[in-house]
C-alpha atoms as a PDB file:
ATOM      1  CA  UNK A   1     -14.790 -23.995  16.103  1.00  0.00           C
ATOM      2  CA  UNK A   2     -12.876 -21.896  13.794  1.00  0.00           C
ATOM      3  CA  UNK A   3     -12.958 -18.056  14.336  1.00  0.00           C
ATOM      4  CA  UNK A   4     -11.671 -15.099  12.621  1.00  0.00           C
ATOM      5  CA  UNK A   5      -8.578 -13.665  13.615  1.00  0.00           C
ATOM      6  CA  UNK A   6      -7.824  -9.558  12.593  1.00  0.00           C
ATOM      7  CA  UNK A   7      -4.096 -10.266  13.764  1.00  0.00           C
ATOM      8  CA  UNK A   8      -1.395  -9.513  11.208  1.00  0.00           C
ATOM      9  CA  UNK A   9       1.938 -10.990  11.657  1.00  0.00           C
ATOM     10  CA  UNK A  10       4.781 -10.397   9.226  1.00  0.00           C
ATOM     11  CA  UNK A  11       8.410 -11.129   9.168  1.00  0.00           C
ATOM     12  CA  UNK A  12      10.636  -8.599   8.330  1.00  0.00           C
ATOM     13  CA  UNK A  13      14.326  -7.458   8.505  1.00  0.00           C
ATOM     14  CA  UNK A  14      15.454  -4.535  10.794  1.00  0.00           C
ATOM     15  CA  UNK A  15      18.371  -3.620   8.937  1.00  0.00           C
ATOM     16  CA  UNK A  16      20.859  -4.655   6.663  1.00  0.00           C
ATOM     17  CA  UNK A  17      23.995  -5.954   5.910  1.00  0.00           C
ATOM     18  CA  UNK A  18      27.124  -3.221   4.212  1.00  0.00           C
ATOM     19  CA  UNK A  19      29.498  -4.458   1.832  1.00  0.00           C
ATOM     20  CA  UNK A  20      31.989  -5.525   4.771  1.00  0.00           C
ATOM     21  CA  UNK A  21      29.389  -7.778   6.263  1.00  0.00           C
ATOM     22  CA  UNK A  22      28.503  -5.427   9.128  1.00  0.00           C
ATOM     23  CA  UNK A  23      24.741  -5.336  10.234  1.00  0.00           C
ATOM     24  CA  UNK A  24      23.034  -1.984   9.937  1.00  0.00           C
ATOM     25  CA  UNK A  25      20.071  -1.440  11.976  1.00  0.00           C
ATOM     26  CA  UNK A  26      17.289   0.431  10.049  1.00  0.00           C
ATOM     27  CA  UNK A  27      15.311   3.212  11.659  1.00  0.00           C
ATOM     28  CA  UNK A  28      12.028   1.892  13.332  1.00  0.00           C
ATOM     29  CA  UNK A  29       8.687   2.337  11.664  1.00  0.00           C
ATOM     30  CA  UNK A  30       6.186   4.452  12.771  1.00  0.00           C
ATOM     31  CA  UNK A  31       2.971   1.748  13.588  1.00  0.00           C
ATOM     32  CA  UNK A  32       0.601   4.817  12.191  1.00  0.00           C
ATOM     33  CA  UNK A  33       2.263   5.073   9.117  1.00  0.00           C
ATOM     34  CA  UNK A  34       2.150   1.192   8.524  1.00  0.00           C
ATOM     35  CA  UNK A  35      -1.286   0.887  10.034  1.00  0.00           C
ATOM     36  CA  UNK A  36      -2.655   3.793   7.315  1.00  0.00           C
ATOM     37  CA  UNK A  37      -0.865   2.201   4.176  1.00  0.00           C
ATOM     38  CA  UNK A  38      -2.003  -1.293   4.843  1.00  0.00           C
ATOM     39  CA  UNK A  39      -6.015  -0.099   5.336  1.00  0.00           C
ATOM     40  CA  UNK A  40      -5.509   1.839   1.932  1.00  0.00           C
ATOM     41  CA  UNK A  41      -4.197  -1.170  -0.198  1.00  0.00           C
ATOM     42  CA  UNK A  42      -6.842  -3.790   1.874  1.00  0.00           C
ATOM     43  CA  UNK A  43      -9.448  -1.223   0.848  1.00  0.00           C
ATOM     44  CA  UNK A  44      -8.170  -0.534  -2.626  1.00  0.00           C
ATOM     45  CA  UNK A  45      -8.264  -3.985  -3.629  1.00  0.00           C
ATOM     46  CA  UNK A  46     -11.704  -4.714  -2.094  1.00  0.00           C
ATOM     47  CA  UNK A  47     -13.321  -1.766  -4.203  1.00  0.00           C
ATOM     48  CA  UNK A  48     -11.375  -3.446  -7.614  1.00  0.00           C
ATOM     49  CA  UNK A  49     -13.391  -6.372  -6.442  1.00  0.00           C
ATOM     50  CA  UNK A  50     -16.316  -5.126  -5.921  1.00  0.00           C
ATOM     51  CA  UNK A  51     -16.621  -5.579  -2.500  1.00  0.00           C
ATOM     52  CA  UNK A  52     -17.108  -2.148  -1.356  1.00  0.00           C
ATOM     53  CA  UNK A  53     -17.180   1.331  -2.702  1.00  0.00           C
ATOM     54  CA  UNK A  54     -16.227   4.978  -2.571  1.00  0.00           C
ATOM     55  CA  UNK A  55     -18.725   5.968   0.367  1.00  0.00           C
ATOM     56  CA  UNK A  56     -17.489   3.008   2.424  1.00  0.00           C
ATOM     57  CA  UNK A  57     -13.190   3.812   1.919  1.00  0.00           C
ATOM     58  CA  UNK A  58     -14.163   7.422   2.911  1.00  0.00           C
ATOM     59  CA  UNK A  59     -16.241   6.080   6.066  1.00  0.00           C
ATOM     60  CA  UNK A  60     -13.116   3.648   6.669  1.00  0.00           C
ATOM     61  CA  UNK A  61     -10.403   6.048   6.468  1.00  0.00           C
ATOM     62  CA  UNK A  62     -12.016   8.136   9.046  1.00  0.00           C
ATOM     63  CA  UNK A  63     -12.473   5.476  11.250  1.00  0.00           C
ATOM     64  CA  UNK A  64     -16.401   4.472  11.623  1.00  0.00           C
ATOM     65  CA  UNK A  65     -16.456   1.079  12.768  1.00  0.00           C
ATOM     66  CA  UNK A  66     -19.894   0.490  10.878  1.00  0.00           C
ATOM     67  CA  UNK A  67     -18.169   0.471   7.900  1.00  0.00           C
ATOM     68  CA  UNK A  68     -15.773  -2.488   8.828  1.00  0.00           C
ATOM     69  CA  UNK A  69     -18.933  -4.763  10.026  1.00  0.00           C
ATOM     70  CA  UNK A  70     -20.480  -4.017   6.725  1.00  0.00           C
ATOM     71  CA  UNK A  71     -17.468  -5.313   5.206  1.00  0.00           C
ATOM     72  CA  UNK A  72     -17.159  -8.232   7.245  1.00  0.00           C
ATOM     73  CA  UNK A  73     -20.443  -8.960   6.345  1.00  0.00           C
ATOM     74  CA  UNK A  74     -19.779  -8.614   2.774  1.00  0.00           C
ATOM     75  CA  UNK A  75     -17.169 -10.849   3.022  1.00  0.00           C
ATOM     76  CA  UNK A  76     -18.241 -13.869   4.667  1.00  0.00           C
ATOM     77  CA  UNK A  77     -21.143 -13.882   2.146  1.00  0.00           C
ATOM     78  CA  UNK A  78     -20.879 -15.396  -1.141  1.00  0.00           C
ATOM     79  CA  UNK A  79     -21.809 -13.053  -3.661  1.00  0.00           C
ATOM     80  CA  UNK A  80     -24.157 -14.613  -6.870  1.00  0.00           C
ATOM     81  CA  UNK A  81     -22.453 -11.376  -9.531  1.00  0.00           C
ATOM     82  CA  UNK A  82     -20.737  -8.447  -8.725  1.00  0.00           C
ATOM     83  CA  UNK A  83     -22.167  -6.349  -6.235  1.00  0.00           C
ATOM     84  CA  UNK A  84     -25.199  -8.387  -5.034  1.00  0.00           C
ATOM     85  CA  UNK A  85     -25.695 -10.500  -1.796  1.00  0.00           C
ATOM     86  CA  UNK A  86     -26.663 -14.215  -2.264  1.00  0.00           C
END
């Protein structure tokens, strides 16, 4: 049985390399910061879809975790037009 997973996992440099080949270490992210821009973009491109609107970004970005069911619900259900529930 398949289930749903909420992990992200990414691959990304921590640094770089100068003009002389040395490696530079970059500064560590803060998890908050990353955490907050990913949620915005995730939401911002499920409201240009259709999925989910004003009311339910403001309810996400403040953290009610009825909001996030309703758009797990809303995405595990096929939708017949924009905006409605088959």
């Amino acid at each position: 049985m398949l289930a749903r997973s909420t992990d992200l996992h990414i691959v990304a440099t921590d640094g770089c390399f100068d003009s002389n080949g040395n490696f530079i270490t970059g500064p560590e992210p803060d998890p908050k910061e990353l955490e907050d821009a990913f949620r915005w973009e995730v939401l911002k491109l499920l409201k240009d879809a259709g999925k989910i609107n004003d009311l339910v970004i403001e309810n996400m970005m403040v953290g009610i975790t009825a909001a996030s069911t309703y758009i797990a619900e809303l995405l595990s259900t096929p939708l017949i037009k924009k905006g409605w529930r088959d």
